[in-house]
C-alpha atoms as a PDB file:
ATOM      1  CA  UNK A   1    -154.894 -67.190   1.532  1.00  0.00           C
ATOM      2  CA  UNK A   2    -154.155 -67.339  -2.288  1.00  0.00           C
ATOM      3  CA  UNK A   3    -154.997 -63.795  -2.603  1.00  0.00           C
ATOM      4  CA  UNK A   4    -151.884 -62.980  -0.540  1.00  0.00           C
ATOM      5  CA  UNK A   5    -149.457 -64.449  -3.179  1.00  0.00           C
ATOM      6  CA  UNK A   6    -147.889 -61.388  -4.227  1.00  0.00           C
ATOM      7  CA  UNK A   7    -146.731 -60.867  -0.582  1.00  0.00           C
ATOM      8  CA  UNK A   8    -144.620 -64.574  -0.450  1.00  0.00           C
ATOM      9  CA  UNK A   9    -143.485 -63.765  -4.194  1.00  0.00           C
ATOM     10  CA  UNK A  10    -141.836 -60.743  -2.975  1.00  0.00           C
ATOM     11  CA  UNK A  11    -140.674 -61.792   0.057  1.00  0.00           C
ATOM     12  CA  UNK A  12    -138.762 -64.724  -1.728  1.00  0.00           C
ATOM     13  CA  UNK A  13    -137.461 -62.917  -4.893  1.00  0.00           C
ATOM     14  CA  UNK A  14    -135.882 -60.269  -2.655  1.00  0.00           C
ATOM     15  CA  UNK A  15    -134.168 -63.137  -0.183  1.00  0.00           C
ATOM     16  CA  UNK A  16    -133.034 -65.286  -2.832  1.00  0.00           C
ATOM     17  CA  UNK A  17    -131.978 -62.244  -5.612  1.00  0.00           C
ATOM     18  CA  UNK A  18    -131.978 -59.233  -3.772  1.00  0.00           C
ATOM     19  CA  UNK A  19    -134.781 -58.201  -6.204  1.00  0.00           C
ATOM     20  CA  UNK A  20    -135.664 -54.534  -5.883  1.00  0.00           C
ATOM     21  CA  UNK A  21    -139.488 -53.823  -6.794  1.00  0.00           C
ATOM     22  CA  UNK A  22    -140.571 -50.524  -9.273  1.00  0.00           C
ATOM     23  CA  UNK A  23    -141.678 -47.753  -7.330  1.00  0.00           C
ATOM     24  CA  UNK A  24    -145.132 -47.297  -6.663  1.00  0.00           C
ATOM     25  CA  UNK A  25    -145.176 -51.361  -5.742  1.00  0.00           C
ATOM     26  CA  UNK A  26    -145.790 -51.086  -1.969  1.00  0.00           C
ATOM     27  CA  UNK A  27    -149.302 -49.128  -2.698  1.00  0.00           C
ATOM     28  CA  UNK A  28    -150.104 -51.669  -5.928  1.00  0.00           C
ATOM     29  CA  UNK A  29    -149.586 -54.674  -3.844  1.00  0.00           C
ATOM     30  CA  UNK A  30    -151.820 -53.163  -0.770  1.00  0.00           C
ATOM     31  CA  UNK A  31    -155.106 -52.702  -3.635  1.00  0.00           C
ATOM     32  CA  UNK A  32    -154.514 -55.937  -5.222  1.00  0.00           C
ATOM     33  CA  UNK A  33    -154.369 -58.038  -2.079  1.00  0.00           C
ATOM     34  CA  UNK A  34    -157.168 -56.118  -0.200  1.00  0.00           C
ATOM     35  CA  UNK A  35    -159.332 -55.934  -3.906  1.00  0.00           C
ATOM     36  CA  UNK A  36    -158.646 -60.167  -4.038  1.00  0.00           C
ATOM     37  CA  UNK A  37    -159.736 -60.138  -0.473  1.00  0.00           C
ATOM     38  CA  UNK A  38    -162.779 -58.198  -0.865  1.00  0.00           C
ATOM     39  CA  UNK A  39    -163.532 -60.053  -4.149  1.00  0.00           C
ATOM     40  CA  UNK A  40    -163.810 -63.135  -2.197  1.00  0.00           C
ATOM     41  CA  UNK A  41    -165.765 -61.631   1.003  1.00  0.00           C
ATOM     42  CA  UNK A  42    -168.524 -60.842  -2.142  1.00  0.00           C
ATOM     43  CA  UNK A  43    -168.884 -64.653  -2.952  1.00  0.00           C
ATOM     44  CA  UNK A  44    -172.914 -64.657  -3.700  1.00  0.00           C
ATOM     45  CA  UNK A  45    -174.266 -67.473  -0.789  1.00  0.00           C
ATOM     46  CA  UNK A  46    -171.420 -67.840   1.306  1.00  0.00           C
ATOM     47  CA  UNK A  47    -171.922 -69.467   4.632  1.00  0.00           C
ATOM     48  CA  UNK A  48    -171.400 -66.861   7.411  1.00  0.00           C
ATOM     49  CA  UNK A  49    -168.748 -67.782   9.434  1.00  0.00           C
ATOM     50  CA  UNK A  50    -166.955 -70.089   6.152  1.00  0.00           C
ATOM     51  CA  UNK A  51    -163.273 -68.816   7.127  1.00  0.00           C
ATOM     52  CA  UNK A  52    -162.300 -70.295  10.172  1.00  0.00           C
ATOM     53  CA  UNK A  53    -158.822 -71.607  10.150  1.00  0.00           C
ATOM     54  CA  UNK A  54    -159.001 -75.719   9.100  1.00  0.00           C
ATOM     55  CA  UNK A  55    -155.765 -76.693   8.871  1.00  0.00           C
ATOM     56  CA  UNK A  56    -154.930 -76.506   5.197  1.00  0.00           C
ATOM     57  CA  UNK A  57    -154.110 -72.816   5.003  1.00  0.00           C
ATOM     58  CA  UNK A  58    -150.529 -73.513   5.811  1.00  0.00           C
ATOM     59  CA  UNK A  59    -149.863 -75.932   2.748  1.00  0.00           C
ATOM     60  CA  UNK A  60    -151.635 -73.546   0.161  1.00  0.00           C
ATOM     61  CA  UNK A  61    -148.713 -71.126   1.220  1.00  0.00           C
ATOM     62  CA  UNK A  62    -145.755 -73.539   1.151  1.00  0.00           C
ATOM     63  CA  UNK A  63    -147.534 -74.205  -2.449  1.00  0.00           C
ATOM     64  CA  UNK A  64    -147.210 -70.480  -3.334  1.00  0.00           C
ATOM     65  CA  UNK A  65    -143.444 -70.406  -1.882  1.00  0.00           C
ATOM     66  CA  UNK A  66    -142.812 -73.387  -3.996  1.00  0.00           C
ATOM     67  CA  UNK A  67    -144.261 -72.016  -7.074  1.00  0.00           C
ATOM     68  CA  UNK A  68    -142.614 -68.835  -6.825  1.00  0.00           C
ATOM     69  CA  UNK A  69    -139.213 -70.516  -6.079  1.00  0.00           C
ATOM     70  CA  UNK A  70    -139.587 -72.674  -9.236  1.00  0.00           C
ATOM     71  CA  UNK A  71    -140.519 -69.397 -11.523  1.00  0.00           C
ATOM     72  CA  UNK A  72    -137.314 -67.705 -10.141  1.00  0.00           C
ATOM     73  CA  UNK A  73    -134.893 -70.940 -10.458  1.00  0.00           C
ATOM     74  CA  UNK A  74    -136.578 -72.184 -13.790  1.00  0.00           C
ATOM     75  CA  UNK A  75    -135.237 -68.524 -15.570  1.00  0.00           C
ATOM     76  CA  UNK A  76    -131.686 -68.581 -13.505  1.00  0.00           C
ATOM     77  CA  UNK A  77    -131.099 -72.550 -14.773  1.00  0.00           C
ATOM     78  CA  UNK A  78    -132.999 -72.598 -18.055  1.00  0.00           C
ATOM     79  CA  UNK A  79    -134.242 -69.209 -19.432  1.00  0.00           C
ATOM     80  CA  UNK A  80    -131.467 -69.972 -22.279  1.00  0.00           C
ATOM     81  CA  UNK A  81    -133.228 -72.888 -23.662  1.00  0.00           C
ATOM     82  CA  UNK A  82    -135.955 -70.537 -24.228  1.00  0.00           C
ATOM     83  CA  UNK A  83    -139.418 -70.051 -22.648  1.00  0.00           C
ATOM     84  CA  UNK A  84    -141.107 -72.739 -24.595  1.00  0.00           C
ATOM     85  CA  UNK A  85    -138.469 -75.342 -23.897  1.00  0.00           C
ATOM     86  CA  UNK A  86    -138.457 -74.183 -20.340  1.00  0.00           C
ATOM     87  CA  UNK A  87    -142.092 -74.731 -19.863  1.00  0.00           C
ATOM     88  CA  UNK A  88    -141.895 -78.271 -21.924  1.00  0.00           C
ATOM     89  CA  UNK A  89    -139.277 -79.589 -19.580  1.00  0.00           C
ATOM     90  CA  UNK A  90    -140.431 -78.101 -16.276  1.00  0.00           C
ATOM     91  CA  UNK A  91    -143.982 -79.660 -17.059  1.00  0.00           C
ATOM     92  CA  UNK A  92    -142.862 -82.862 -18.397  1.00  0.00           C
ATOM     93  CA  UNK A  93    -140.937 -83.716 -15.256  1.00  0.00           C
ATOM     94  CA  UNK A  94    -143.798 -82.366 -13.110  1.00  0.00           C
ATOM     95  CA  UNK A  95    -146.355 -84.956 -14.757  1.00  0.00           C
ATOM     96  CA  UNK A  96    -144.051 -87.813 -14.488  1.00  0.00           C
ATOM     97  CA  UNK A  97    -143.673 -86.776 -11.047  1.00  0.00           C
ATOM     98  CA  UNK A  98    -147.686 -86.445 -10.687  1.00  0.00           C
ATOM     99  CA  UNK A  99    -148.328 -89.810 -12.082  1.00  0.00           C
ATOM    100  CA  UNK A 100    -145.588 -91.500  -9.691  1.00  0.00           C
ATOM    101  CA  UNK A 101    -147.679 -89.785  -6.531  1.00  0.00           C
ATOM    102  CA  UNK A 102    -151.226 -90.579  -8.209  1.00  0.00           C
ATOM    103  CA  UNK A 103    -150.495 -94.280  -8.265  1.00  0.00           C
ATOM    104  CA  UNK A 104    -148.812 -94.312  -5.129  1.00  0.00           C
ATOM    105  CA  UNK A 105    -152.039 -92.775  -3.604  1.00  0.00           C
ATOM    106  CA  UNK A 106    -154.158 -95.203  -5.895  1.00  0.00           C
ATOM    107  CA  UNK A 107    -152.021 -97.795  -4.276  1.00  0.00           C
ATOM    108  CA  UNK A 108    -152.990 -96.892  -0.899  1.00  0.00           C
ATOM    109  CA  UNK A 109    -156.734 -96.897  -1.625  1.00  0.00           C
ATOM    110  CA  UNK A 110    -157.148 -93.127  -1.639  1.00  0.00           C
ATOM    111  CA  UNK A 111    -158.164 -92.663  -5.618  1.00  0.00           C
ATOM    112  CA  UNK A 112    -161.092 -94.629  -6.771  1.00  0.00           C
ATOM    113  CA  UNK A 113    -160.589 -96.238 -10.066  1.00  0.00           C
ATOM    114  CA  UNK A 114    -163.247 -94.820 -12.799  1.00  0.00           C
ATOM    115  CA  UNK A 115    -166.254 -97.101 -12.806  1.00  0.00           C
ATOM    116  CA  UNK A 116    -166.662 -96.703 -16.551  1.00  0.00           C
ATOM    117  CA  UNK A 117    -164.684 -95.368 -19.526  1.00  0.00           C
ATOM    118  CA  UNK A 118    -165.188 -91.058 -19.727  1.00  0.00           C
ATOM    119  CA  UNK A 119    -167.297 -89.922 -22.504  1.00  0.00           C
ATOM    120  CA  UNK A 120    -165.867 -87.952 -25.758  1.00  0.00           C
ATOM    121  CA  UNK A 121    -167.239 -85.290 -23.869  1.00  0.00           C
ATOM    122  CA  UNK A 122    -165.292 -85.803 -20.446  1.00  0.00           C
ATOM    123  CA  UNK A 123    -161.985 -86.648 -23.106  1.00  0.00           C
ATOM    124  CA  UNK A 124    -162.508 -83.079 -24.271  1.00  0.00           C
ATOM    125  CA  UNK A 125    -162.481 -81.761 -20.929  1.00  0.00           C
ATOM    126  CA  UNK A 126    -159.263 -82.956 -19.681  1.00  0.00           C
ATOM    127  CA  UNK A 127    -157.795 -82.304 -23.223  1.00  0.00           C
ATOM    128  CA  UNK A 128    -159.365 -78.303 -22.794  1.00  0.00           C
ATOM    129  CA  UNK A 129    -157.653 -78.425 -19.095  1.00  0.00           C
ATOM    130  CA  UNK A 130    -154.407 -79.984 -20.165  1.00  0.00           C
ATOM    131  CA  UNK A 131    -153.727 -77.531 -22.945  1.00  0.00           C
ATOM    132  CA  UNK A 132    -155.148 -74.423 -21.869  1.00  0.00           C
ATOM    133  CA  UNK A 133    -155.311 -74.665 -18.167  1.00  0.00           C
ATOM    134  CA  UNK A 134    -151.968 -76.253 -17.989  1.00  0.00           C
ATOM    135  CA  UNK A 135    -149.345 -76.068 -20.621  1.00  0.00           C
ATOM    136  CA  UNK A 136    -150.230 -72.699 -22.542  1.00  0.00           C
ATOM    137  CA  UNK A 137    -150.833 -71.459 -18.749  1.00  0.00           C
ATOM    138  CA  UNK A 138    -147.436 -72.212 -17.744  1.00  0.00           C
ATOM    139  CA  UNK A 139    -145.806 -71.030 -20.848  1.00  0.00           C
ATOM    140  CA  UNK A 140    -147.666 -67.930 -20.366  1.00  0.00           C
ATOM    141  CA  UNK A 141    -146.488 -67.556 -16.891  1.00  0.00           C
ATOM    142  CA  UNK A 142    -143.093 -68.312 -17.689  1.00  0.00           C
ATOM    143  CA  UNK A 143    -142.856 -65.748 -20.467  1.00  0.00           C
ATOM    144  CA  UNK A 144    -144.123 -63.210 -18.416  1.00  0.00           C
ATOM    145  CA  UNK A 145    -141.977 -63.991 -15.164  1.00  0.00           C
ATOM    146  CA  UNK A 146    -139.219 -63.810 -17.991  1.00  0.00           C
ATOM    147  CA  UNK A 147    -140.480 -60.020 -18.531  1.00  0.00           C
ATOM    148  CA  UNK A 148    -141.311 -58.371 -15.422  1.00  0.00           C
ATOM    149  CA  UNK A 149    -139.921 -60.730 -12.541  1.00  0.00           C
ATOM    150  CA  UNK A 150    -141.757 -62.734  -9.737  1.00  0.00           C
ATOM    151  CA  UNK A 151    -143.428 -60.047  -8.041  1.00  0.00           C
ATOM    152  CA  UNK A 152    -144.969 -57.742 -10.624  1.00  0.00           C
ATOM    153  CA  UNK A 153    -146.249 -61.154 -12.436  1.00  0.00           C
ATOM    154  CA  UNK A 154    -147.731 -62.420  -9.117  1.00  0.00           C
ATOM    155  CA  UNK A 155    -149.605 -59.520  -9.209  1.00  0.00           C
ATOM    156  CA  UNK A 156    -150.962 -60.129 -12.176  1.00  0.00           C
ATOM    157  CA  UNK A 157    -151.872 -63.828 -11.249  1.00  0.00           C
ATOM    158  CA  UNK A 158    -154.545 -62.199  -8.525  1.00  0.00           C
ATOM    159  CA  UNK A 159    -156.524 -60.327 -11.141  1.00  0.00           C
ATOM    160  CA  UNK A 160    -157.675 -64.184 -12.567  1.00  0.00           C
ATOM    161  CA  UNK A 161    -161.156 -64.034  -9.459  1.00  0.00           C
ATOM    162  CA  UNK A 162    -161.777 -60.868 -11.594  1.00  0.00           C
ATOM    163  CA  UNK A 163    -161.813 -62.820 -14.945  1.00  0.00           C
ATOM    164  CA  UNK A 164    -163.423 -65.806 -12.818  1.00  0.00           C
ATOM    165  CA  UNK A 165    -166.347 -63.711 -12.417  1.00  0.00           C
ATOM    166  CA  UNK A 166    -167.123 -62.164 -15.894  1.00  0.00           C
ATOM    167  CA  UNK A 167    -166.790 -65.269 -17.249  1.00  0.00           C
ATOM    168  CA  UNK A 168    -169.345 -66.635 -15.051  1.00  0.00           C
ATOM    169  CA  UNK A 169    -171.212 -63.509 -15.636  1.00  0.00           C
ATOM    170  CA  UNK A 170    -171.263 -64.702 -19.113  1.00  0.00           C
ATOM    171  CA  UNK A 171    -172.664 -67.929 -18.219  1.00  0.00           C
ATOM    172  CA  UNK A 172    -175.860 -66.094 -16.258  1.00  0.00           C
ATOM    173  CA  UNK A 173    -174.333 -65.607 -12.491  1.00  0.00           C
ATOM    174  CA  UNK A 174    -174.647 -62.324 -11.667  1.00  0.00           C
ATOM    175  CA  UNK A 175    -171.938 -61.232  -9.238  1.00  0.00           C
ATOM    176  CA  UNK A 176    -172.486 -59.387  -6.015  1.00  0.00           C
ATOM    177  CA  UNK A 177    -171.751 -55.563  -5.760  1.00  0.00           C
ATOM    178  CA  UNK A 178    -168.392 -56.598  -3.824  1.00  0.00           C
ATOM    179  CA  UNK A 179    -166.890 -58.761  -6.235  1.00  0.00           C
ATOM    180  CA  UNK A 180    -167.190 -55.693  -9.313  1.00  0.00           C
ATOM    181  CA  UNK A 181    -165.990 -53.255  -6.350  1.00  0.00           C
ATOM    182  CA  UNK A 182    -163.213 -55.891  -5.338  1.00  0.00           C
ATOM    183  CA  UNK A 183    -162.251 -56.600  -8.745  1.00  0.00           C
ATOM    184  CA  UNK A 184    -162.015 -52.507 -10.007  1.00  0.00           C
ATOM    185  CA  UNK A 185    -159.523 -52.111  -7.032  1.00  0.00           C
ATOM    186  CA  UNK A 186    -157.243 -55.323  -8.358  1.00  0.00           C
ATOM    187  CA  UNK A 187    -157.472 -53.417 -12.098  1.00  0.00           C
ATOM    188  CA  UNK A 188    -157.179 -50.175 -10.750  1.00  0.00           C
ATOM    189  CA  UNK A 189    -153.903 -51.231  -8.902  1.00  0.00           C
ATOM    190  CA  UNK A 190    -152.634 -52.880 -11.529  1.00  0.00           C
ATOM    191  CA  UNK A 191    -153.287 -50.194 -14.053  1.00  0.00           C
ATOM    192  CA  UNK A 192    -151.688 -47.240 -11.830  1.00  0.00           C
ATOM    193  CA  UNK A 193    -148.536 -49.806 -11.976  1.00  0.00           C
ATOM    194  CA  UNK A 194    -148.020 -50.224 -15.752  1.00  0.00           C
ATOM    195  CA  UNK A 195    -148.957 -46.290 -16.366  1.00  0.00           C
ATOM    196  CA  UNK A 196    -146.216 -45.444 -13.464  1.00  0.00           C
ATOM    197  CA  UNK A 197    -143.566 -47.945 -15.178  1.00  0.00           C
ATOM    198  CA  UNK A 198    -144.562 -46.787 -18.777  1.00  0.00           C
ATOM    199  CA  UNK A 199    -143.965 -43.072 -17.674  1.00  0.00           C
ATOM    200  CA  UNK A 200    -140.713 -43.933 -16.070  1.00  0.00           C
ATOM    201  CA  UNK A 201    -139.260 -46.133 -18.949  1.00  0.00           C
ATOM    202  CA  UNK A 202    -140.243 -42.557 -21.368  1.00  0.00           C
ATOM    203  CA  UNK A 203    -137.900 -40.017 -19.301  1.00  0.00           C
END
Protein backbone atom coordinates (compact mmCIF):
# COMPACT_ATOMS: atom_id res chain seq x y z
CA UNK A 1 0.00 0.00 0.00
CA UNK A 2 2.80 2.54 0.92
CA UNK A 3 4.59 1.70 -2.16
CA UNK A 4 1.74 3.31 -4.13
CA UNK A 5 2.37 6.83 -2.64
CA UNK A 6 3.53 8.48 -5.62
CA UNK A 7 0.15 7.63 -7.27
CA UNK A 8 -2.11 9.67 -4.27
CA UNK A 9 0.76 12.45 -4.37
CA UNK A 10 -0.02 13.04 -7.89
CA UNK A 11 -3.40 12.63 -7.90
CA UNK A 12 -3.72 15.39 -5.13
CA UNK A 13 -1.08 17.95 -6.34
CA UNK A 14 -2.80 18.00 -9.74
CA UNK A 15 -6.56 18.48 -8.03
CA UNK A 16 -5.55 20.94 -5.60
CA UNK A 17 -2.73 23.00 -8.03
CA UNK A 18 -3.29 21.86 -11.32
CA UNK A 19 0.33 20.56 -11.07
CA UNK A 20 1.65 19.36 -14.41
CA UNK A 21 4.35 16.44 -14.00
CA UNK A 22 7.97 16.48 -16.26
CA UNK A 23 7.74 14.36 -19.10
CA UNK A 24 8.88 11.00 -18.93
CA UNK A 25 6.82 10.81 -15.31
CA UNK A 26 4.04 8.39 -16.36
CA UNK A 27 6.86 5.57 -17.24
CA UNK A 28 9.09 6.67 -13.87
CA UNK A 29 6.15 6.31 -11.67
CA UNK A 30 5.08 2.74 -13.35
CA UNK A 31 9.09 1.28 -12.35
CA UNK A 32 9.10 2.82 -9.04
CA UNK A 33 5.73 1.55 -7.86
CA UNK A 34 6.05 -1.95 -9.51
CA UNK A 35 10.16 -2.00 -8.29
CA UNK A 36 8.60 -1.02 -4.41
CA UNK A 37 6.12 -3.73 -5.08
CA UNK A 38 8.44 -6.32 -6.13
CA UNK A 39 10.92 -5.20 -3.40
CA UNK A 40 8.42 -6.18 -0.92
CA UNK A 41 7.12 -9.57 -2.68
CA UNK A 42 11.23 -10.46 -2.04
CA UNK A 43 10.83 -10.08 1.84
CA UNK A 44 13.26 -13.19 2.92
CA UNK A 45 10.53 -15.59 5.16
CA UNK A 46 7.39 -14.14 4.36
CA UNK A 47 4.32 -16.10 5.19
CA UNK A 48 2.61 -17.22 1.93
CA UNK A 49 -0.56 -15.86 1.71
CA UNK A 50 0.62 -12.51 4.29
CA UNK A 51 -1.43 -9.90 2.03
CA UNK A 52 -4.88 -10.45 2.46
CA UNK A 53 -6.85 -7.33 2.92
CA UNK A 54 -7.22 -6.66 7.10
CA UNK A 55 -8.80 -3.67 7.35
CA UNK A 56 -6.05 -1.14 7.89
CA UNK A 57 -5.06 -0.61 4.28
CA UNK A 58 -7.57 2.14 3.94
CA UNK A 59 -6.10 4.41 6.82
CA UNK A 60 -2.38 3.98 5.60
CA UNK A 61 -3.79 5.80 2.41
CA UNK A 62 -5.84 8.58 4.04
CA UNK A 63 -2.25 8.87 5.95
CA UNK A 64 -0.46 9.31 2.58
CA UNK A 65 -3.33 11.84 1.32
CA UNK A 66 -2.82 13.66 4.51
CA UNK A 67 0.84 13.83 4.29
CA UNK A 68 0.92 14.89 0.87
CA UNK A 69 -1.77 17.59 1.51
CA UNK A 70 0.33 19.00 4.40
CA UNK A 71 3.71 19.07 2.08
CA UNK A 72 1.67 21.04 -0.57
CA UNK A 73 -0.20 23.53 2.02
CA UNK A 74 2.93 23.82 4.39
CA UNK A 75 5.00 25.58 1.08
CA UNK A 76 1.67 27.64 -0.17
CA UNK A 77 1.18 29.07 3.75
CA UNK A 78 4.75 29.06 5.03
CA UNK A 79 7.55 28.41 2.45
CA UNK A 80 8.43 32.28 3.25
CA UNK A 81 9.43 31.66 6.73
CA UNK A 82 11.88 29.40 5.27
CA UNK A 83 12.28 25.59 5.19
CA UNK A 84 13.79 25.29 8.58
CA UNK A 85 11.18 27.43 10.28
CA UNK A 86 8.59 25.59 8.31
CA UNK A 87 9.64 22.25 9.52
CA UNK A 88 10.13 23.71 13.32
CA UNK A 89 6.57 24.91 13.40
CA UNK A 90 4.82 22.16 11.44
CA UNK A 91 6.56 19.60 13.90
CA UNK A 92 6.14 21.47 17.00
CA UNK A 93 2.38 21.65 16.60
CA UNK A 94 2.31 18.00 15.44
CA UNK A 95 3.99 16.80 18.86
CA UNK A 96 1.81 18.88 20.97
CA UNK A 97 -0.89 17.42 19.06
CA UNK A 98 0.72 13.75 19.56
CA UNK A 99 1.08 14.14 23.22
CA UNK A 100 -2.69 15.45 23.61
CA UNK A 101 -3.83 11.95 21.68
CA UNK A 102 -1.10 9.77 23.64
CA UNK A 103 -2.58 10.71 26.98
CA UNK A 104 -5.95 10.62 25.86
CA UNK A 105 -5.28 6.95 24.76
CA UNK A 106 -3.21 6.44 28.08
CA UNK A 107 -6.35 7.68 29.65
CA UNK A 108 -8.44 5.10 28.19
CA UNK A 109 -6.16 2.22 29.21
CA UNK A 110 -4.74 1.58 25.75
CA UNK A 111 -0.82 2.64 26.52
CA UNK A 112 0.82 0.83 29.31
CA UNK A 113 2.82 3.02 31.52
CA UNK A 114 6.75 1.96 31.45
CA UNK A 115 7.36 -0.46 34.28
CA UNK A 116 10.80 1.01 34.91
CA UNK A 117 12.82 4.09 33.94
CA UNK A 118 14.61 3.43 30.04
CA UNK A 119 18.23 2.89 30.12
CA UNK A 120 20.94 5.59 28.75
CA UNK A 121 20.84 3.27 26.08
CA UNK A 122 16.95 3.30 25.29
CA UNK A 123 17.41 7.54 26.00
CA UNK A 124 19.77 7.40 23.04
CA UNK A 125 17.40 5.66 20.96
CA UNK A 126 14.53 7.92 21.07
CA UNK A 127 17.03 10.90 20.99
CA UNK A 128 18.68 9.02 17.47
CA UNK A 129 14.79 8.68 16.29
CA UNK A 130 13.72 12.14 17.30
CA UNK A 131 16.52 13.92 15.52
CA UNK A 132 17.27 11.92 12.64
CA UNK A 133 14.18 9.96 11.99
CA UNK A 134 12.02 12.89 12.70
CA UNK A 135 13.09 16.45 12.59
CA UNK A 136 16.18 16.38 10.08
CA UNK A 137 13.69 13.88 8.11
CA UNK A 138 11.09 16.38 7.81
CA UNK A 139 13.33 19.24 7.10
CA UNK A 140 14.76 17.16 4.47
CA UNK A 141 11.46 16.43 3.00
CA UNK A 142 10.36 19.82 3.15
CA UNK A 143 13.39 21.21 1.36
CA UNK A 144 13.08 18.90 -1.25
CA UNK A 145 9.15 19.21 -1.79
CA UNK A 146 10.33 22.98 -1.89
CA UNK A 147 12.57 21.87 -5.05
CA UNK A 148 10.89 19.49 -7.18
CA UNK A 149 7.10 19.44 -5.97
CA UNK A 150 4.94 16.61 -4.36
CA UNK A 151 5.14 14.12 -6.94
CA UNK A 152 8.73 13.90 -8.14
CA UNK A 153 9.71 13.94 -4.19
CA UNK A 154 7.20 11.11 -3.48
CA UNK A 155 9.06 9.32 -5.77
CA UNK A 156 11.94 9.66 -4.16
CA UNK A 157 10.38 8.69 -0.70
CA UNK A 158 9.84 4.91 -2.31
CA UNK A 159 13.51 4.35 -2.99
CA UNK A 160 13.97 4.35 1.26
CA UNK A 161 12.99 -0.21 1.13
CA UNK A 162 16.07 0.07 -1.20
CA UNK A 163 18.25 1.84 1.48
CA UNK A 164 16.23 -0.38 4.13
CA UNK A 165 17.88 -3.27 2.71
CA UNK A 166 21.63 -2.33 2.28
CA UNK A 167 21.60 -1.14 5.47
CA UNK A 168 20.48 -4.33 6.78
CA UNK A 169 22.81 -5.90 4.40
CA UNK A 170 25.35 -4.13 6.39
CA UNK A 171 24.19 -5.54 9.53
CA UNK A 172 24.58 -9.41 8.03
CA UNK A 173 20.92 -10.00 6.30
CA UNK A 174 21.43 -10.92 3.07
CA UNK A 175 18.55 -9.87 0.84
CA UNK A 176 16.70 -12.08 -1.57
CA UNK A 177 17.40 -11.86 -5.41
CA UNK A 178 13.94 -9.83 -5.66
CA UNK A 179 14.58 -7.17 -3.36
CA UNK A 180 18.27 -6.14 -5.43
CA UNK A 181 16.05 -6.75 -8.73
CA UNK A 182 13.11 -4.65 -7.11
CA UNK A 183 15.29 -2.08 -5.82
CA UNK A 184 17.56 -1.56 -9.42
CA UNK A 185 14.09 -0.91 -11.08
CA UNK A 186 13.13 1.97 -8.23
CA UNK A 187 16.97 3.48 -9.06
CA UNK A 188 16.76 2.82 -12.52
CA UNK A 189 13.41 4.82 -12.71
CA UNK A 190 14.50 7.34 -10.79
CA UNK A 191 17.76 7.82 -12.55
CA UNK A 192 16.15 7.88 -16.24
CA UNK A 193 14.03 10.88 -14.49
CA UNK A 194 16.81 13.23 -13.28
CA UNK A 195 19.01 12.42 -16.63
CA UNK A 196 15.64 13.29 -18.76
CA UNK A 197 15.07 16.62 -16.57
CA UNK A 198 18.89 17.46 -16.55
CA UNK A 199 18.90 17.15 -20.46
CA UNK A 200 15.83 19.23 -20.77
CA UNK A 201 16.86 22.08 -18.31
CA UNK A 202 20.48 22.16 -20.87
CA UNK A 203 18.53 22.97 -24.30
Amino acid sequence: VLMCGPIWATLLARAMLGASTPPGFGFTLVLVVAGGIVVVLGTPGRAAGSFGLEGGEALLVIAQLCWSWYSIRAQQWLADRGQIALSALTSTVASALLGVVCAGVWALGGIAWPTRPPTPLEWGMVAWIGVLGVAVAVLLWNTGVSLVGVPVASLFANSAPVFAIGLAALMGREPSWLQVGGGFVVLAGIAQLQIRQTRAARR
